[in-house]
N, C-alpha and C. Protein backbone atom coordinates (compact mmCIF):
# COMPACT_ATOMS: atom_id res chain seq x y z
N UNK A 1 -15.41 -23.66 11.81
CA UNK A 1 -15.39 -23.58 13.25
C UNK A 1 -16.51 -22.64 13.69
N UNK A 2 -17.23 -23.16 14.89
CA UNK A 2 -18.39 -22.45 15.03
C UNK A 2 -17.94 -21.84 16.70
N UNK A 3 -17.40 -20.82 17.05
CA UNK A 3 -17.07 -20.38 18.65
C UNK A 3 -18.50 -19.39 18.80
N UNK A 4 -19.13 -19.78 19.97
CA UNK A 4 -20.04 -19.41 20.63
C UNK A 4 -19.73 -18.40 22.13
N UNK A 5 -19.86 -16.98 22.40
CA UNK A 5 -19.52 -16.51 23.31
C UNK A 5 -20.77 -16.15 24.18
N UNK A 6 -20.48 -16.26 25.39
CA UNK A 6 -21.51 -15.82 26.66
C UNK A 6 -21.27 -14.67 26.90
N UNK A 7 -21.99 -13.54 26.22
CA UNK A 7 -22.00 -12.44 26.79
C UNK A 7 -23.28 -11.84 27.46
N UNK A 8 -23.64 -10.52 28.16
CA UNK A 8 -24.84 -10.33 28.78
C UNK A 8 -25.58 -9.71 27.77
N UNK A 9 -26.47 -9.70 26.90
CA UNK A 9 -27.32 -8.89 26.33
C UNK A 9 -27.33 -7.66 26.31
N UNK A 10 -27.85 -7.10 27.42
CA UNK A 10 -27.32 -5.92 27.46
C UNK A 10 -26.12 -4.81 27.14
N UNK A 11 -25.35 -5.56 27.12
CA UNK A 11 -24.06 -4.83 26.09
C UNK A 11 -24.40 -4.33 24.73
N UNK A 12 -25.52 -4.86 24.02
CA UNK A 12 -26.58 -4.84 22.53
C UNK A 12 -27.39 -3.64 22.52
N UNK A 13 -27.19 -2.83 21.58
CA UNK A 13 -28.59 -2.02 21.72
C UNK A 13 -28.82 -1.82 19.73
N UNK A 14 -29.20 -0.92 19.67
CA UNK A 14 -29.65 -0.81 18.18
C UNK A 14 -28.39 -0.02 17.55
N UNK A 15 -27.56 0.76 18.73
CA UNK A 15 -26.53 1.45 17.93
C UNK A 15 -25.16 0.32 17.69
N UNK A 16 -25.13 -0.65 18.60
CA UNK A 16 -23.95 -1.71 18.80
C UNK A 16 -24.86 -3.02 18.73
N UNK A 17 -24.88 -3.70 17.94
CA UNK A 17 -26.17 -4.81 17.73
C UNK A 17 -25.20 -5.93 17.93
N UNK A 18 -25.51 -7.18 18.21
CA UNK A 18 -24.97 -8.26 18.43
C UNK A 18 -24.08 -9.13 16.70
N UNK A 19 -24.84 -8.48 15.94
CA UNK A 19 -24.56 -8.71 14.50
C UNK A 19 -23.29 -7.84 13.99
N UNK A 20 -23.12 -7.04 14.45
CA UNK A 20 -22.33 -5.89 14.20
C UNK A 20 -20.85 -6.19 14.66
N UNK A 21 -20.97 -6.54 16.05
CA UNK A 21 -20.25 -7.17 17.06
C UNK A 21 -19.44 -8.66 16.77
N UNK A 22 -20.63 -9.57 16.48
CA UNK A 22 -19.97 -10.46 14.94
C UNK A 22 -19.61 -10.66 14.33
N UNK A 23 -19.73 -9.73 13.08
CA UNK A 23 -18.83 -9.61 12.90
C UNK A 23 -17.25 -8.58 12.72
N UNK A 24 -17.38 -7.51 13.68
CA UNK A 24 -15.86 -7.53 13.46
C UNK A 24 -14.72 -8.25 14.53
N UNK A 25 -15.50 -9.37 15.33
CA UNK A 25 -15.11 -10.87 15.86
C UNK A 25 -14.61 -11.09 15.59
N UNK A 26 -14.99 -11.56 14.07
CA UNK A 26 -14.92 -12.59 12.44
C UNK A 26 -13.94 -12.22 12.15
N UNK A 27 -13.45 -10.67 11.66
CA UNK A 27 -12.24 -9.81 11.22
C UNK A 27 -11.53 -9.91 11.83
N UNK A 28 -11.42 -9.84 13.35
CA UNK A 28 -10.41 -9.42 14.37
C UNK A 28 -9.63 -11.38 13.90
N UNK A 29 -10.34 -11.98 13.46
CA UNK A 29 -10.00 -13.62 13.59
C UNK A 29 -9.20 -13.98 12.58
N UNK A 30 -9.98 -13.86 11.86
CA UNK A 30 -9.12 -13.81 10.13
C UNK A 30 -7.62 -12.86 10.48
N UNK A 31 -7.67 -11.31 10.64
CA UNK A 31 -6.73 -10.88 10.77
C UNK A 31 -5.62 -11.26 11.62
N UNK A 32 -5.82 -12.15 12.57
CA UNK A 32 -4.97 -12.68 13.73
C UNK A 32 -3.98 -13.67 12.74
N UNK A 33 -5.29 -14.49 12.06
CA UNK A 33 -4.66 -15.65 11.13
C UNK A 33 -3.59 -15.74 10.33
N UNK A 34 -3.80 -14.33 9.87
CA UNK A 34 -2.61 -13.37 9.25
C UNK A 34 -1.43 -13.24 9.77
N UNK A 35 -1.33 -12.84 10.67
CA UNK A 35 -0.45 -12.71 11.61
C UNK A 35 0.00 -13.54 12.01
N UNK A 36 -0.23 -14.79 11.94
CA UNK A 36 0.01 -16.07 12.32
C UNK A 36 0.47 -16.77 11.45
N UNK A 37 0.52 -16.42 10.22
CA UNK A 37 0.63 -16.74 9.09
C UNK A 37 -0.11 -18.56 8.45
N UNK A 38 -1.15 -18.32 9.26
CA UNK A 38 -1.90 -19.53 8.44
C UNK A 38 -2.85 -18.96 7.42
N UNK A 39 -2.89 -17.89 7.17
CA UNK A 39 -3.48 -17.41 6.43
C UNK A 39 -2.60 -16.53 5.44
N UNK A 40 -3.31 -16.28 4.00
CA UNK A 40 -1.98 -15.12 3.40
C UNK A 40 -3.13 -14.25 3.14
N UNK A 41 -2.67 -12.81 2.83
CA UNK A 41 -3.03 -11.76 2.72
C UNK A 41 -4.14 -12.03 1.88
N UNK A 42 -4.29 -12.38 0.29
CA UNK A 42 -4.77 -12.58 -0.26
C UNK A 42 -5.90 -13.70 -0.43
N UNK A 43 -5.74 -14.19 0.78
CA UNK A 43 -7.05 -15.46 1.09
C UNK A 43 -7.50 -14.09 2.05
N UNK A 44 -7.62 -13.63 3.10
CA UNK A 44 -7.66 -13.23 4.11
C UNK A 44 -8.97 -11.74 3.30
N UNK A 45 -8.15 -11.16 2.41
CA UNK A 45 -8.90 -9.75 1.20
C UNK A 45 -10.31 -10.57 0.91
N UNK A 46 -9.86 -11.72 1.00
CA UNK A 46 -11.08 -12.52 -0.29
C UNK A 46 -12.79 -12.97 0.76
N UNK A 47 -11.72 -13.48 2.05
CA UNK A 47 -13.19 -13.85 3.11
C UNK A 47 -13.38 -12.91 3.35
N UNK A 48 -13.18 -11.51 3.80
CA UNK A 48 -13.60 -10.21 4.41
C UNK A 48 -13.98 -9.76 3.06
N UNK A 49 -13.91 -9.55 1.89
CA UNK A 49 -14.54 -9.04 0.52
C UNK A 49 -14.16 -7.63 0.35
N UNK A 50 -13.20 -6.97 0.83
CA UNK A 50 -12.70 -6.08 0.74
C UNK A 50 -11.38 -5.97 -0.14
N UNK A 51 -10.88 -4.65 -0.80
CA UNK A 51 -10.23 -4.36 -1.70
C UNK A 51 -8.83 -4.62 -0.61
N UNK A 52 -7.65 -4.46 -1.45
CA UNK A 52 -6.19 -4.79 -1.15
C UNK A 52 -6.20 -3.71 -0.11
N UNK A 53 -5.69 -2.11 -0.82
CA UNK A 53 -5.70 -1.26 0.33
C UNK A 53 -6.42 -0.67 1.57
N UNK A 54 -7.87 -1.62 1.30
CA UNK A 54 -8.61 -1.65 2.48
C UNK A 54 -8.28 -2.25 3.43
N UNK A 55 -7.39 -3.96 2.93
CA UNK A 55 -7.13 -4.78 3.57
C UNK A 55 -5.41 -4.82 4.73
N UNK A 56 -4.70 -3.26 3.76
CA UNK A 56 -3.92 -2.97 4.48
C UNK A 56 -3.93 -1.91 5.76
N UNK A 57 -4.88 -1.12 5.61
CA UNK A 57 -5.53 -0.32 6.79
C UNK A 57 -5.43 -1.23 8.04
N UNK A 58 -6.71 -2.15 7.49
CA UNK A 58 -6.92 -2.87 8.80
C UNK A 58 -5.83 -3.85 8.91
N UNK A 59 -5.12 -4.10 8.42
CA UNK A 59 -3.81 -4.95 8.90
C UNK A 59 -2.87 -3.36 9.94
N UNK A 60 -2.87 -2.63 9.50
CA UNK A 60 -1.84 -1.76 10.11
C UNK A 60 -2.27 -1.75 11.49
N UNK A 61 -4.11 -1.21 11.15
CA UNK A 61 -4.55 -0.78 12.49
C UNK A 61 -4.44 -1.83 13.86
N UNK A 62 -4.16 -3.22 13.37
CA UNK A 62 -4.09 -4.16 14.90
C UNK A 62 -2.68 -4.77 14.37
N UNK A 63 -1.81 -3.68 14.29
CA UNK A 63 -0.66 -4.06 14.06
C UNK A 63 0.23 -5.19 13.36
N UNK A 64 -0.18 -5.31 12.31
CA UNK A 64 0.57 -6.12 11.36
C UNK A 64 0.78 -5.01 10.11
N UNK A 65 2.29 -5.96 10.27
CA UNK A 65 3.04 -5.11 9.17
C UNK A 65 2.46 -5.90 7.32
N UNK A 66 1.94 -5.08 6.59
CA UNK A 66 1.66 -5.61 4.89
C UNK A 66 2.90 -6.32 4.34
N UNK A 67 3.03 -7.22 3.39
CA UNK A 67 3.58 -7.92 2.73
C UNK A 67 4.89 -6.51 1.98
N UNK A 68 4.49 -5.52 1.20
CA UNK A 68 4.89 -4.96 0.81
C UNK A 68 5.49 -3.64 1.41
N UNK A 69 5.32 -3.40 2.65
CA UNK A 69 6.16 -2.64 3.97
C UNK A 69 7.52 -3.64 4.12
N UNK A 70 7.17 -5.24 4.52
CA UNK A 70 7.83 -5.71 5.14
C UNK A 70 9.15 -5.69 4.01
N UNK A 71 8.75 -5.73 2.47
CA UNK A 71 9.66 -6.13 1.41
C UNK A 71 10.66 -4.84 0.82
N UNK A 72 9.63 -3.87 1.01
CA UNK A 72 10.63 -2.34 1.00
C UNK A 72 11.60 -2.30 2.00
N UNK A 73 11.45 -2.42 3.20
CA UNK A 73 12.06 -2.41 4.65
C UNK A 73 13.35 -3.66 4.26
N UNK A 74 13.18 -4.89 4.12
CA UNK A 74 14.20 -5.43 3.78
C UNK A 74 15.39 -5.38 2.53
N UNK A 75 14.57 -4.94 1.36
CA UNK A 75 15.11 -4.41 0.22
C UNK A 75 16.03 -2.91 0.68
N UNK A 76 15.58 -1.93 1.83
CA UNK A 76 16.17 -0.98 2.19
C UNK A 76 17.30 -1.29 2.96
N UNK A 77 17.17 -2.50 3.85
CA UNK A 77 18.27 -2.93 4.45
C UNK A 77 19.51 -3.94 3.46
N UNK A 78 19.09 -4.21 2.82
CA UNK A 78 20.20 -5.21 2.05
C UNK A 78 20.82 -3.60 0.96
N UNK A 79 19.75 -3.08 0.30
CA UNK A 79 20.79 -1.92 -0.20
C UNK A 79 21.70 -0.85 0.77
N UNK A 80 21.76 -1.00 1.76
CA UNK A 80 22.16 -0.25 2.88
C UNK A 80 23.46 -1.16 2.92
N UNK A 81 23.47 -2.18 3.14
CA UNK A 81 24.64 -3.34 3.59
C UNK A 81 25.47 -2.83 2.31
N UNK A 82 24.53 -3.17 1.20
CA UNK A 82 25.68 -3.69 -0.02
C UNK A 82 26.30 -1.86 -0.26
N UNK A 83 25.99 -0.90 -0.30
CA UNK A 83 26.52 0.44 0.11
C UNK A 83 27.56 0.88 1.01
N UNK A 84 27.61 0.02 2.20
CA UNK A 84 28.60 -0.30 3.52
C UNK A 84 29.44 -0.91 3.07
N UNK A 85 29.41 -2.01 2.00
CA UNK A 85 29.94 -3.29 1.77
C UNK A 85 30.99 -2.25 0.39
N UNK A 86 30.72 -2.19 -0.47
CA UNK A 86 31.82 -1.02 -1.08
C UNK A 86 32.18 0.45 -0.57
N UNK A 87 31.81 0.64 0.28
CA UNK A 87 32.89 1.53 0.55
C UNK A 87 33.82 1.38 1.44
N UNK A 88 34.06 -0.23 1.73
CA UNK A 88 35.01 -0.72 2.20
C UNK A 88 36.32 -0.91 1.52
């Protein structure tokens, strides 16, 4: 997919370059994908070329929860139940 945006030039200079801007577009896109789950974590590490815990930073930072947050968090809740559940 090729998306083309109209922006004014001027927004560009040498410290914020139009390339730069590009791509973390690209990232912000992929990472959405994620979130969307048409994408999995591990396709997602592989187009951005970045390491796992790099790839969880930037998942945190635009709010998505990692594969392995979400699995502690549920594993914490089912041992919580089954704890409730005998001392009945």
């Amino acid at each position: 997919m090729d998306i083309k945006l109209d922006l004014p030039s001027d927004l560009f200079d040498a410290e914020f370059t139009e390339a730069a801007f590009g791509r973390r577009v690209w990232e912000l896109a992929v990472l959405e994908l994620v979130r969307l789950r048409r994408l999995h974590e591990h396709e997602a590490q592989a187009m951005l070329g970045i390491g796992r815990w790099e790839l969880v930073e930037r998942m945190k930072a635009v709010g998505i929860t990692p594969t392995e947050e979400t699995f502690e968090e549920l594993r914490g809740e089912l041992e919580r139940a089954i704890r409730a559940k005998n001392r009945r």
